[in-house]
PDB file of N, CA and C in Angstrom:
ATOM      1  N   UNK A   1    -112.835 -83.709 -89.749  1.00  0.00           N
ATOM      2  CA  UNK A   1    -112.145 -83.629 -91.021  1.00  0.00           C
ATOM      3  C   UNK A   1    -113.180 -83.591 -92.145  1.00  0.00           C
ATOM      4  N   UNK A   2    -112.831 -83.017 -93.381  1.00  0.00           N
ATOM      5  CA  UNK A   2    -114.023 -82.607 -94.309  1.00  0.00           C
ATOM      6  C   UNK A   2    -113.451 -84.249 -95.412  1.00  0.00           C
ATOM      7  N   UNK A   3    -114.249 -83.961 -96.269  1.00  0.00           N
ATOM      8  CA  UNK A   3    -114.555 -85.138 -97.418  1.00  0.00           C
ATOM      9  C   UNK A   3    -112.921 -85.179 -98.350  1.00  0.00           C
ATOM     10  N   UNK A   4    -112.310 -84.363 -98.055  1.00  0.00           N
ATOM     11  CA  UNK A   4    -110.808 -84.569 -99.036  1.00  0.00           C
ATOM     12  C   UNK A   4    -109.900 -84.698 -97.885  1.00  0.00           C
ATOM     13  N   UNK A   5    -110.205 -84.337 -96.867  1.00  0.00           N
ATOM     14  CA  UNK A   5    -109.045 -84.476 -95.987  1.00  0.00           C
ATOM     15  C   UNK A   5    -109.283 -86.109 -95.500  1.00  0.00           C
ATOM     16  N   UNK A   6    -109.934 -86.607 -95.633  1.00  0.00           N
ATOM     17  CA  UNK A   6    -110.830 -87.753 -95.277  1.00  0.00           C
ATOM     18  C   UNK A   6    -109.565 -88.528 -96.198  1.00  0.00           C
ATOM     19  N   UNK A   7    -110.159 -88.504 -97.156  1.00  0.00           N
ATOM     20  CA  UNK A   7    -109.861 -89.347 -98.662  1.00  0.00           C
ATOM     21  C   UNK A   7    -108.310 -89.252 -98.862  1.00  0.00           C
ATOM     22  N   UNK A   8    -107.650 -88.299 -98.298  1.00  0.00           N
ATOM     23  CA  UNK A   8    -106.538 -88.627 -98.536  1.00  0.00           C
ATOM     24  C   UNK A   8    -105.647 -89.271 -97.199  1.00  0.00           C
ATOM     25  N   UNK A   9    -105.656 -89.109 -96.320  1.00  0.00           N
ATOM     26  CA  UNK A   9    -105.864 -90.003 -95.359  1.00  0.00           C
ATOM     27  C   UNK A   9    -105.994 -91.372 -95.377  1.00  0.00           C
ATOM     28  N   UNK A  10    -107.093 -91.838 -96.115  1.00  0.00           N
ATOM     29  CA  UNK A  10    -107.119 -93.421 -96.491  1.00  0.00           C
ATOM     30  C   UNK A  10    -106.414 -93.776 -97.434  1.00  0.00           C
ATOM     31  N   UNK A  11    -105.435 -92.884 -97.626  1.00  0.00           N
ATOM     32  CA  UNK A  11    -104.478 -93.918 -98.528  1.00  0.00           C
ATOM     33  C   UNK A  11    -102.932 -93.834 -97.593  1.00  0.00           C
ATOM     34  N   UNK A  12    -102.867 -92.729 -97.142  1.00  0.00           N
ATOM     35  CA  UNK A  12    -101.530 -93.260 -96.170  1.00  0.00           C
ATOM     36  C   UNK A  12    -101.047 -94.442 -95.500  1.00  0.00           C
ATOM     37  N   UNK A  13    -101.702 -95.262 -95.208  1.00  0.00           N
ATOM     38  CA  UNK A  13    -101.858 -96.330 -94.451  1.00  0.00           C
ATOM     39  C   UNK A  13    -102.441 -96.720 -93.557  1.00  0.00           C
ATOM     40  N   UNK A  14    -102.390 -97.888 -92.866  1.00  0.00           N
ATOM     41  CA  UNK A  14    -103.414 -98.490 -91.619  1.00  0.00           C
ATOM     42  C   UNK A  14    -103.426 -97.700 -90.665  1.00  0.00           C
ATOM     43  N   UNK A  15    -102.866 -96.922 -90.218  1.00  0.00           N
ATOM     44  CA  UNK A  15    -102.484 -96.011 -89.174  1.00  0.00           C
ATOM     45  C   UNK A  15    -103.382 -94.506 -89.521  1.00  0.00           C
ATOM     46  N   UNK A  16    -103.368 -93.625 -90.717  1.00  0.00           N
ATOM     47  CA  UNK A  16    -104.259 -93.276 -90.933  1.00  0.00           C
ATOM     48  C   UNK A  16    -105.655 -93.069 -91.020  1.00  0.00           C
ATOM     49  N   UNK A  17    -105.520 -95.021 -91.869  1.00  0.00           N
ATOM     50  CA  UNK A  17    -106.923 -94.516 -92.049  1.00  0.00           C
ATOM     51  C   UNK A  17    -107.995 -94.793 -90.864  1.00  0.00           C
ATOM     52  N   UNK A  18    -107.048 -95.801 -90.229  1.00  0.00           N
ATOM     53  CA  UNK A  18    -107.913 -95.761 -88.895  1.00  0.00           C
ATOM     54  C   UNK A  18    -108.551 -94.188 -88.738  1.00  0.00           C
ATOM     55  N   UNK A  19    -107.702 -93.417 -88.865  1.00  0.00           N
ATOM     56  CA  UNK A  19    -108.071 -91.769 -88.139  1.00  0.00           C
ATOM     57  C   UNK A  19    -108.586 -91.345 -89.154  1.00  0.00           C
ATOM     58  N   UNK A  20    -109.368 -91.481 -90.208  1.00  0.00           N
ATOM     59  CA  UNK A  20    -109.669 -91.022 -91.130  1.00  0.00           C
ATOM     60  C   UNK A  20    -111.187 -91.980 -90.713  1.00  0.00           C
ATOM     61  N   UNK A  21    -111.199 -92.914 -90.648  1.00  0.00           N
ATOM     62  CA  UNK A  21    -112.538 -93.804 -90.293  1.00  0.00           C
ATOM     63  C   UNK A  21    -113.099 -93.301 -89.015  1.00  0.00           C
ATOM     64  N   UNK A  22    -112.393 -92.977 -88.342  1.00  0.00           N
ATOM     65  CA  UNK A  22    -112.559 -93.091 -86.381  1.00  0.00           C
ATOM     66  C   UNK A  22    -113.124 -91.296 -86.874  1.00  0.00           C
ATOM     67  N   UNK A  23    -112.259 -90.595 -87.482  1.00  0.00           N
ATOM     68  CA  UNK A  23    -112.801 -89.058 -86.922  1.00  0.00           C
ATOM     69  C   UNK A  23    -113.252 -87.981 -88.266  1.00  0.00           C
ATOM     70  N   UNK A  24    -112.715 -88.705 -89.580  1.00  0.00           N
ATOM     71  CA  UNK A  24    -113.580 -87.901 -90.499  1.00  0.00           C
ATOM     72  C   UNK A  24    -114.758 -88.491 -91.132  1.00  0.00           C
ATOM     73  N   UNK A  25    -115.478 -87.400 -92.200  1.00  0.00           N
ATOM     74  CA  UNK A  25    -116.239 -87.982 -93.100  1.00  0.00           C
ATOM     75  C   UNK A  25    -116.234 -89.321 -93.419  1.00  0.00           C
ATOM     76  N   UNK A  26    -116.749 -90.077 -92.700  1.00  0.00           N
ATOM     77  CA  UNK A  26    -117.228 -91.574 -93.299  1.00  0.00           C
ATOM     78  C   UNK A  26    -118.205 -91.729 -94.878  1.00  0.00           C
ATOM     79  N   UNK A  27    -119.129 -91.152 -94.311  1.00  0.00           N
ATOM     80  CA  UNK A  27    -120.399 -90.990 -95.932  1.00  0.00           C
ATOM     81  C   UNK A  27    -119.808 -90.268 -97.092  1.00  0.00           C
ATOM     82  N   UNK A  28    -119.003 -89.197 -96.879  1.00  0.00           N
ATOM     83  CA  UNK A  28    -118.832 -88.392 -98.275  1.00  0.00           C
ATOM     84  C   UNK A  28    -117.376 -88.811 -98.790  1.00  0.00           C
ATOM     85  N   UNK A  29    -116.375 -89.746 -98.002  1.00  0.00           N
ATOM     86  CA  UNK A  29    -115.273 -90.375 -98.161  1.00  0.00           C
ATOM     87  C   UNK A  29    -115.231 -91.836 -98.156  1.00  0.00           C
ATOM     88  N   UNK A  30    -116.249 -92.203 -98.451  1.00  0.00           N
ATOM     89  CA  UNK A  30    -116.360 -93.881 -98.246  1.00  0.00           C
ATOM     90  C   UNK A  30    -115.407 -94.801 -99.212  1.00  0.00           C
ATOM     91  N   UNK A  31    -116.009 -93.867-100.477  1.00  0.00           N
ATOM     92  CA  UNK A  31    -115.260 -94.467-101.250  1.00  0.00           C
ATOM     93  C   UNK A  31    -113.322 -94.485-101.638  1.00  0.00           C
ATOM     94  N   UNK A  32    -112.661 -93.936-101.069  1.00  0.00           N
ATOM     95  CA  UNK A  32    -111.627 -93.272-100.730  1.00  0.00           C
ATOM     96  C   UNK A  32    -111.014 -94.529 -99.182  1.00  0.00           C
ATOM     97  N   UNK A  33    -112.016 -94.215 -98.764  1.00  0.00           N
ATOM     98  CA  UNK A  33    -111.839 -95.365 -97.024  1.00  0.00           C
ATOM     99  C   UNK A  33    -112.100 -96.477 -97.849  1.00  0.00           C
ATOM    100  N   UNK A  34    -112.618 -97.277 -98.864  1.00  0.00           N
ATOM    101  CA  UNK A  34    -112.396 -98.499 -98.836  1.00  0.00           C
ATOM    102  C   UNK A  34    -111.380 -98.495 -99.840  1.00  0.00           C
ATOM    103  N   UNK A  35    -110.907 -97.596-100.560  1.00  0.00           N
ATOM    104  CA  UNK A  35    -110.179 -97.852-101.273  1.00  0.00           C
ATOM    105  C   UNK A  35    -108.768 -97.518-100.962  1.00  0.00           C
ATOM    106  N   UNK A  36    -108.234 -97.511 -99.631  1.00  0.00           N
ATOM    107  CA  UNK A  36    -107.587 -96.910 -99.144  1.00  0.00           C
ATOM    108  C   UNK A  36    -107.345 -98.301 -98.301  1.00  0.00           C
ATOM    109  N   UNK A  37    -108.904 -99.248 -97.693  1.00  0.00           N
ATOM    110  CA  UNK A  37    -108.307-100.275 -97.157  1.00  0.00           C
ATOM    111  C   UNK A  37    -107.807-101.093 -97.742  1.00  0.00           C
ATOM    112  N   UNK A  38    -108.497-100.977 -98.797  1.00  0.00           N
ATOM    113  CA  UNK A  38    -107.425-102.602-100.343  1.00  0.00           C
ATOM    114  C   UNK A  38    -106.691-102.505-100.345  1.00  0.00           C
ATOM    115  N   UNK A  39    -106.027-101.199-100.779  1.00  0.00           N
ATOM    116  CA  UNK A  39    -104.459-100.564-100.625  1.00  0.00           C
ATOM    117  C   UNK A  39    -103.457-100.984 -99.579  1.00  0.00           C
ATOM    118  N   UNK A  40    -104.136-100.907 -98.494  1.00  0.00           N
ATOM    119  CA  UNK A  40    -103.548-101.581 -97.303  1.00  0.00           C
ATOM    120  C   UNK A  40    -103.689-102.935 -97.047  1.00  0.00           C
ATOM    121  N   UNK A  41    -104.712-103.452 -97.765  1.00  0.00           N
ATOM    122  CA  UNK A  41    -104.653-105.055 -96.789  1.00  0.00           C
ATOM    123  C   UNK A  41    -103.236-105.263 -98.403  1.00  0.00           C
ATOM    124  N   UNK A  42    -103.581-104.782 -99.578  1.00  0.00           N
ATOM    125  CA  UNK A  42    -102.718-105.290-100.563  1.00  0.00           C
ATOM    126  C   UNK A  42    -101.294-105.294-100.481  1.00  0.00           C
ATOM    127  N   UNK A  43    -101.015-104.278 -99.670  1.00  0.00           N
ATOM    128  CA  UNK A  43     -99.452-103.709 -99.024  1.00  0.00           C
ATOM    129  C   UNK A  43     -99.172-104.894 -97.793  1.00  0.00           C
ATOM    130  N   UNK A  44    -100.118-105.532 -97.165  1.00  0.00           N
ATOM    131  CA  UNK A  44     -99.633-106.486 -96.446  1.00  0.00           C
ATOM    132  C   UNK A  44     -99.264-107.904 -97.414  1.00  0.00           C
ATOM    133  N   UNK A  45    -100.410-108.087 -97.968  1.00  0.00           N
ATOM    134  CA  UNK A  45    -100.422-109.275 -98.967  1.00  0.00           C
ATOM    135  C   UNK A  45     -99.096-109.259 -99.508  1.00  0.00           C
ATOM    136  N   UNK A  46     -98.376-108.471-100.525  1.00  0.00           N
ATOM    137  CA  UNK A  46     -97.379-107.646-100.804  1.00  0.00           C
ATOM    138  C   UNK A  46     -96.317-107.884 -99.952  1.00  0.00           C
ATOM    139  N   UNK A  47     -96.253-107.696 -98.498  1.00  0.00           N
ATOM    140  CA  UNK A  47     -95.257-107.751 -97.837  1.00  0.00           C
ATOM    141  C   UNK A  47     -94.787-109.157 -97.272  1.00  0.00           C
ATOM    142  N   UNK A  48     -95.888-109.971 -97.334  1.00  0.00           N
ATOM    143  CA  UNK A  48     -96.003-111.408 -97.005  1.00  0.00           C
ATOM    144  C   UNK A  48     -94.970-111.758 -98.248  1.00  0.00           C
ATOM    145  N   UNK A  49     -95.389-111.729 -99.565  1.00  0.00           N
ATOM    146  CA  UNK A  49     -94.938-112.290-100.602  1.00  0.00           C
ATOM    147  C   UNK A  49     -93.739-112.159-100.811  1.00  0.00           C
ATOM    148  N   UNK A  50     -93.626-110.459-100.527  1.00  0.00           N
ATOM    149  CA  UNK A  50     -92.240-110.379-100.671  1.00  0.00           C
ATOM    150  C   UNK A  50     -90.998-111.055 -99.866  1.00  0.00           C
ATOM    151  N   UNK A  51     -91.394-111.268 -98.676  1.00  0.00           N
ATOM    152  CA  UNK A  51     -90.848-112.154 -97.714  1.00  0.00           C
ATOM    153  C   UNK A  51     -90.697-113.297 -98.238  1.00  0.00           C
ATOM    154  N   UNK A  52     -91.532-114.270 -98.493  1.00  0.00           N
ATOM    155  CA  UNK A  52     -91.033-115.405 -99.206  1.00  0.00           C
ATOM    156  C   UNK A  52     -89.910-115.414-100.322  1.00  0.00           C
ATOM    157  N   UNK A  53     -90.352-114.597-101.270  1.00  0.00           N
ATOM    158  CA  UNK A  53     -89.638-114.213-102.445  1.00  0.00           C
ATOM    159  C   UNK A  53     -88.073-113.554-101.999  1.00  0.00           C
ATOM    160  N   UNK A  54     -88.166-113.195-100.798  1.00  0.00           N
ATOM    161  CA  UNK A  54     -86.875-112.755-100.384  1.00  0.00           C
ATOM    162  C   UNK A  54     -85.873-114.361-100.389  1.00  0.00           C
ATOM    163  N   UNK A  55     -86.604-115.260-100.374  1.00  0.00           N
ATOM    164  CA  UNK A  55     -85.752-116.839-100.423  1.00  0.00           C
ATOM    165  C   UNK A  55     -84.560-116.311-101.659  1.00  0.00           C
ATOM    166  N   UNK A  56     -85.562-116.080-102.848  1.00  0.00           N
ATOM    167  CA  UNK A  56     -84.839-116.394-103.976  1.00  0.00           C
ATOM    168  C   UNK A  56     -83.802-114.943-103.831  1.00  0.00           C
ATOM    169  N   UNK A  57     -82.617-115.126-104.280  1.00  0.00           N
ATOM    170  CA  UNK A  57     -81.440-114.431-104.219  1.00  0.00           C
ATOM    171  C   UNK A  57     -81.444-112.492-104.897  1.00  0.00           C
ATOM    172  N   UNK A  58     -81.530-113.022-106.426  1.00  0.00           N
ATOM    173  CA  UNK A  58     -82.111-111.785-106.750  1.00  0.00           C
ATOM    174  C   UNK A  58     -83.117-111.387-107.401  1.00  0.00           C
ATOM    175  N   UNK A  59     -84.090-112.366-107.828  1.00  0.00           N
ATOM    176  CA  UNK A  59     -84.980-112.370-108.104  1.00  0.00           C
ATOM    177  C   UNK A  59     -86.100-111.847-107.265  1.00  0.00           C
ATOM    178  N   UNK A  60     -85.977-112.213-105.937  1.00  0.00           N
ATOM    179  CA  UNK A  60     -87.057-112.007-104.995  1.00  0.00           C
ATOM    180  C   UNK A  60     -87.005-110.627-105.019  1.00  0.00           C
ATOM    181  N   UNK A  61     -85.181-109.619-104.926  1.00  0.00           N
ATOM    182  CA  UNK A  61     -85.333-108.514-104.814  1.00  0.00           C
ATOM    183  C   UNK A  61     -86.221-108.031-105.631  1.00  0.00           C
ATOM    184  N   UNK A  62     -85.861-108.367-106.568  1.00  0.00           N
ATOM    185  CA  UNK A  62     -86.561-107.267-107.756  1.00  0.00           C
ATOM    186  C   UNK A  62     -87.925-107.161-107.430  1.00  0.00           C
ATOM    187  N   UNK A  63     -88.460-108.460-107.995  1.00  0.00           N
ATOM    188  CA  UNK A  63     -89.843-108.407-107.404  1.00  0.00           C
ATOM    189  C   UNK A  63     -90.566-108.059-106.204  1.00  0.00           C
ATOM    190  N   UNK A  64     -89.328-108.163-104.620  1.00  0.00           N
ATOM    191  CA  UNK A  64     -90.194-107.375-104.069  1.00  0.00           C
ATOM    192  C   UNK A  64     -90.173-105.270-104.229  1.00  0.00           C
ATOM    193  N   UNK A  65     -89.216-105.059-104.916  1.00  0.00           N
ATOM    194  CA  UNK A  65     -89.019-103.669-105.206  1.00  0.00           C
ATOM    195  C   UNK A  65     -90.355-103.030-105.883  1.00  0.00           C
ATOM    196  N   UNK A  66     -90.359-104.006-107.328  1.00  0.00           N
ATOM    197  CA  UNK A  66     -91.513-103.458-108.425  1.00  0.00           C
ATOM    198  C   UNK A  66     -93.198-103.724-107.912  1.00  0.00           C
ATOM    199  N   UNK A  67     -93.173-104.212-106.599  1.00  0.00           N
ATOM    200  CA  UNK A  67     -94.800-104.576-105.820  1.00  0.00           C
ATOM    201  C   UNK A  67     -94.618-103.175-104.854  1.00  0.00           C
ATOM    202  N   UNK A  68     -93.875-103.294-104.396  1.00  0.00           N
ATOM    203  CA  UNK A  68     -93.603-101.623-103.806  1.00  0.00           C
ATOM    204  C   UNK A  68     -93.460-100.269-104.643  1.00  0.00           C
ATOM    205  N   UNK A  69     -93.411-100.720-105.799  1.00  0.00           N
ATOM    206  CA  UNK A  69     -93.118 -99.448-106.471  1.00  0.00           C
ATOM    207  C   UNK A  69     -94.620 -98.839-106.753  1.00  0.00           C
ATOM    208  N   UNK A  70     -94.932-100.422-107.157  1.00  0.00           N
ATOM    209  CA  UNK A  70     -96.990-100.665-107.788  1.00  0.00           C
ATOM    210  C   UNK A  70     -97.351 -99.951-106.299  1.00  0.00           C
ATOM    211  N   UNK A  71     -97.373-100.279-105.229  1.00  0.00           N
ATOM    212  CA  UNK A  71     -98.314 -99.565-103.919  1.00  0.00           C
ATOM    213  C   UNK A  71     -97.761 -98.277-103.984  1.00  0.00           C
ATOM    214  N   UNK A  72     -96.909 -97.357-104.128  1.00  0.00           N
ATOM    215  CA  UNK A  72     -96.606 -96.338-104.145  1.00  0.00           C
ATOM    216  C   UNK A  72     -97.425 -95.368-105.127  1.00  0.00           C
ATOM    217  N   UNK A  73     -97.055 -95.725-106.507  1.00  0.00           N
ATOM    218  CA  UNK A  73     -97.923 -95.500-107.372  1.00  0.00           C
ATOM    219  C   UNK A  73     -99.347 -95.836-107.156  1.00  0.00           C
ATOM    220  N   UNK A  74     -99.739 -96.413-106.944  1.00  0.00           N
ATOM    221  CA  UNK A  74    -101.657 -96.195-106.441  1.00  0.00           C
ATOM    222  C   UNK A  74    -101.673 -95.329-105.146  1.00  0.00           C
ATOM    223  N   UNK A  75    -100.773 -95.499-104.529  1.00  0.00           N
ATOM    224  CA  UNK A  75    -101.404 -94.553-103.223  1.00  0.00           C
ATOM    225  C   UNK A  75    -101.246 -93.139-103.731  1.00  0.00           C
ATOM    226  N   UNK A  76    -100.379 -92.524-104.332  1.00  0.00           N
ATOM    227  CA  UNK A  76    -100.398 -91.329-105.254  1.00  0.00           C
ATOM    228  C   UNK A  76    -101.412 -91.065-106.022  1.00  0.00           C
ATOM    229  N   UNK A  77    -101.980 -92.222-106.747  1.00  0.00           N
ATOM    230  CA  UNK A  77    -102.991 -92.270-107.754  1.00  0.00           C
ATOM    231  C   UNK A  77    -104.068 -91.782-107.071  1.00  0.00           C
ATOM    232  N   UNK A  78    -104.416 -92.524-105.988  1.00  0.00           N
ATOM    233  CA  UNK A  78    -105.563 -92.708-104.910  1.00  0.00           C
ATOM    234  C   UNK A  78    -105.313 -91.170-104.357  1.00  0.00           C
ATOM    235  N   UNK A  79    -104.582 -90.651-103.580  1.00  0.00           N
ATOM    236  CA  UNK A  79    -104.159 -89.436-103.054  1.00  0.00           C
ATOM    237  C   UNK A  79    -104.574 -88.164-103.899  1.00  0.00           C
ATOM    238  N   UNK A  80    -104.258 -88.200-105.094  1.00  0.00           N
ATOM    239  CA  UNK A  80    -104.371 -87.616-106.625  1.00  0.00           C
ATOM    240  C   UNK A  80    -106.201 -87.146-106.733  1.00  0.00           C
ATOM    241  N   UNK A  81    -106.558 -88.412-106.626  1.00  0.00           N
ATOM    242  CA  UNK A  81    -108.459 -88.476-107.173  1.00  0.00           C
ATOM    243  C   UNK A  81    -109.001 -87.644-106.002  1.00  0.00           C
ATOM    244  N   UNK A  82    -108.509 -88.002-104.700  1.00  0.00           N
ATOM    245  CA  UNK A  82    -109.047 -87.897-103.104  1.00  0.00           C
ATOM    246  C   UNK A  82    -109.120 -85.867-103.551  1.00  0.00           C
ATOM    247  N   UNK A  83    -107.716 -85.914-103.978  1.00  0.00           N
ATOM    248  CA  UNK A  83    -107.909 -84.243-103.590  1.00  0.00           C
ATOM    249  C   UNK A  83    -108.595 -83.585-104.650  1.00  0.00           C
ATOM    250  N   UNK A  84    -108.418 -84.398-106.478  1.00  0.00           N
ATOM    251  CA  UNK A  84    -109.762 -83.533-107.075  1.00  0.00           C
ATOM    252  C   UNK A  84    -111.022 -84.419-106.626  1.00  0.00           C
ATOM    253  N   UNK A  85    -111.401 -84.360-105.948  1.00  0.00           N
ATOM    254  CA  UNK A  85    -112.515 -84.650-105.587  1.00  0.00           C
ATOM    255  C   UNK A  85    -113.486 -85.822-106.825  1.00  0.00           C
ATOM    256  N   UNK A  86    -112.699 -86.623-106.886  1.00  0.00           N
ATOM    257  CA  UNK A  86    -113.110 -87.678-108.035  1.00  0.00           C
ATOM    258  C   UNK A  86    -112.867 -88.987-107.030  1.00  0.00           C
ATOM    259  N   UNK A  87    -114.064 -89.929-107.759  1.00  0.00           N
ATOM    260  CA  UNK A  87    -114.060 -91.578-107.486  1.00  0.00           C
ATOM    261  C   UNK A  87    -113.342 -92.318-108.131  1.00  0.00           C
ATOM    262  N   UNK A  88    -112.515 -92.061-109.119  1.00  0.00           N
ATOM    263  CA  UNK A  88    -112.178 -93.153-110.226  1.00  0.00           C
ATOM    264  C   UNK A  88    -110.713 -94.015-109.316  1.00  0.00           C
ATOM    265  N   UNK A  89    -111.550 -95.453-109.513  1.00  0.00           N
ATOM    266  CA  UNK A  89    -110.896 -96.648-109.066  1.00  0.00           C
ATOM    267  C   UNK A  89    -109.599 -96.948-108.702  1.00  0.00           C
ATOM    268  N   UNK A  90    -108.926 -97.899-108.321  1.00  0.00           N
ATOM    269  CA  UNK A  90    -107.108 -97.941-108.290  1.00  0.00           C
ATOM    270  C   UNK A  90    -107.592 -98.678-109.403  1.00  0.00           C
ATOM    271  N   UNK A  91    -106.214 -98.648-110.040  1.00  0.00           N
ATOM    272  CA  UNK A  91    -106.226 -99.839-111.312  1.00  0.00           C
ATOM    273  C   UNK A  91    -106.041-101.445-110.500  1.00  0.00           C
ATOM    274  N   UNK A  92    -105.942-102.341-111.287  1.00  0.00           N
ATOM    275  CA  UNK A  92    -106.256-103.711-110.960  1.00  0.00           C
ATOM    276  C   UNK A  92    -106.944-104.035-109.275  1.00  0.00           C
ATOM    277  N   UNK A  93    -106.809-103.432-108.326  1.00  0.00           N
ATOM    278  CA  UNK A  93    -107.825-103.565-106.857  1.00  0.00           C
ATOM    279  C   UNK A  93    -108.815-102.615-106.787  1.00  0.00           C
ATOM    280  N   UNK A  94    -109.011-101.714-108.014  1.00  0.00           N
ATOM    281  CA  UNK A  94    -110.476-100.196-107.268  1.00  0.00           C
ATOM    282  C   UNK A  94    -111.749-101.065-107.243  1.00  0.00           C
ATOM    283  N   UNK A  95    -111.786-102.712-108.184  1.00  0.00           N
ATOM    284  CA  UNK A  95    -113.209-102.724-108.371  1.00  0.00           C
ATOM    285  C   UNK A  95    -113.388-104.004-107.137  1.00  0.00           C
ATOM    286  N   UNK A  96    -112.549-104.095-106.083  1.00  0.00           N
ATOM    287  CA  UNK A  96    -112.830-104.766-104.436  1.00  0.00           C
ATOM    288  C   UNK A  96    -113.806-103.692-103.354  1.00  0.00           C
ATOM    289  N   UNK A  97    -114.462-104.379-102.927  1.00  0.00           N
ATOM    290  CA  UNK A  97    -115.179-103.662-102.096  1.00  0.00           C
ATOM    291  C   UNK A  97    -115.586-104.150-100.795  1.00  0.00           C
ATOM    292  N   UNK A  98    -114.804-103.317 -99.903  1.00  0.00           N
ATOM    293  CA  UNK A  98    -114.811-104.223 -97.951  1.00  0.00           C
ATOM    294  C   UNK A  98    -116.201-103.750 -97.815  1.00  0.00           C
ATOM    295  N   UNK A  99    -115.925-102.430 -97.784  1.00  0.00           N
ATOM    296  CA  UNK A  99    -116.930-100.945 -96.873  1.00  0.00           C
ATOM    297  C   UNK A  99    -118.030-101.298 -97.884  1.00  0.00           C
ATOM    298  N   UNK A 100    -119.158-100.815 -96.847  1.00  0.00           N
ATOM    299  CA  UNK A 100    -120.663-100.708 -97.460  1.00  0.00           C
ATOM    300  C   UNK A 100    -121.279 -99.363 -97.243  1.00  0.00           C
TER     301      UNK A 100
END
């Protein structure tokens, strides 16, 4: 896989980007692969919370709706940069860094 097919890939999810780590561009998509894993560990974090928050009646809904709406919107965002061939960050998680 080349450097955009890479990058967009790491934002689909864990399932992706595994295949995006395992068989494309690692070096020219790095930044895309880690930003693609925040995205994902954040979508779990996210899904944990929302679970709790599912206690509260309708409150929890909402809130877990508008944390899903937020991962949707960055993975678009992220998806967006991957294919013009740009680095620029997710908003509030781009400046985490797993990958080296």
């Amino acid at each position: 896989m080349n450097k955009k097919v890479t990058g967009v890939f790491a934002y689909l999810g864990i399932l992706f980007w595994l295949i995006a780590f395992l068989a494309g561009d690692k070096e020219g998509a790095k930044f895309h692969l880690n930003q693609g894993l925040v995205l994902a560990i954040a979508g779990i974090i996210f899904g944990v919370v929302g679970g709790i928050l599912a206690l509260i009646p309708i409150v929890g809904a909402i809130v877990d709706c508008v944390l899903y709406i937020v991962l949707l919107v960055f993975m678009i965002m992220g998806i967006v940069s991957a294919c013009k061939d740009e680095e620029k960050p997710l908003p509030l998680i781009g400046n985490i860094h797993i990958l080296k």
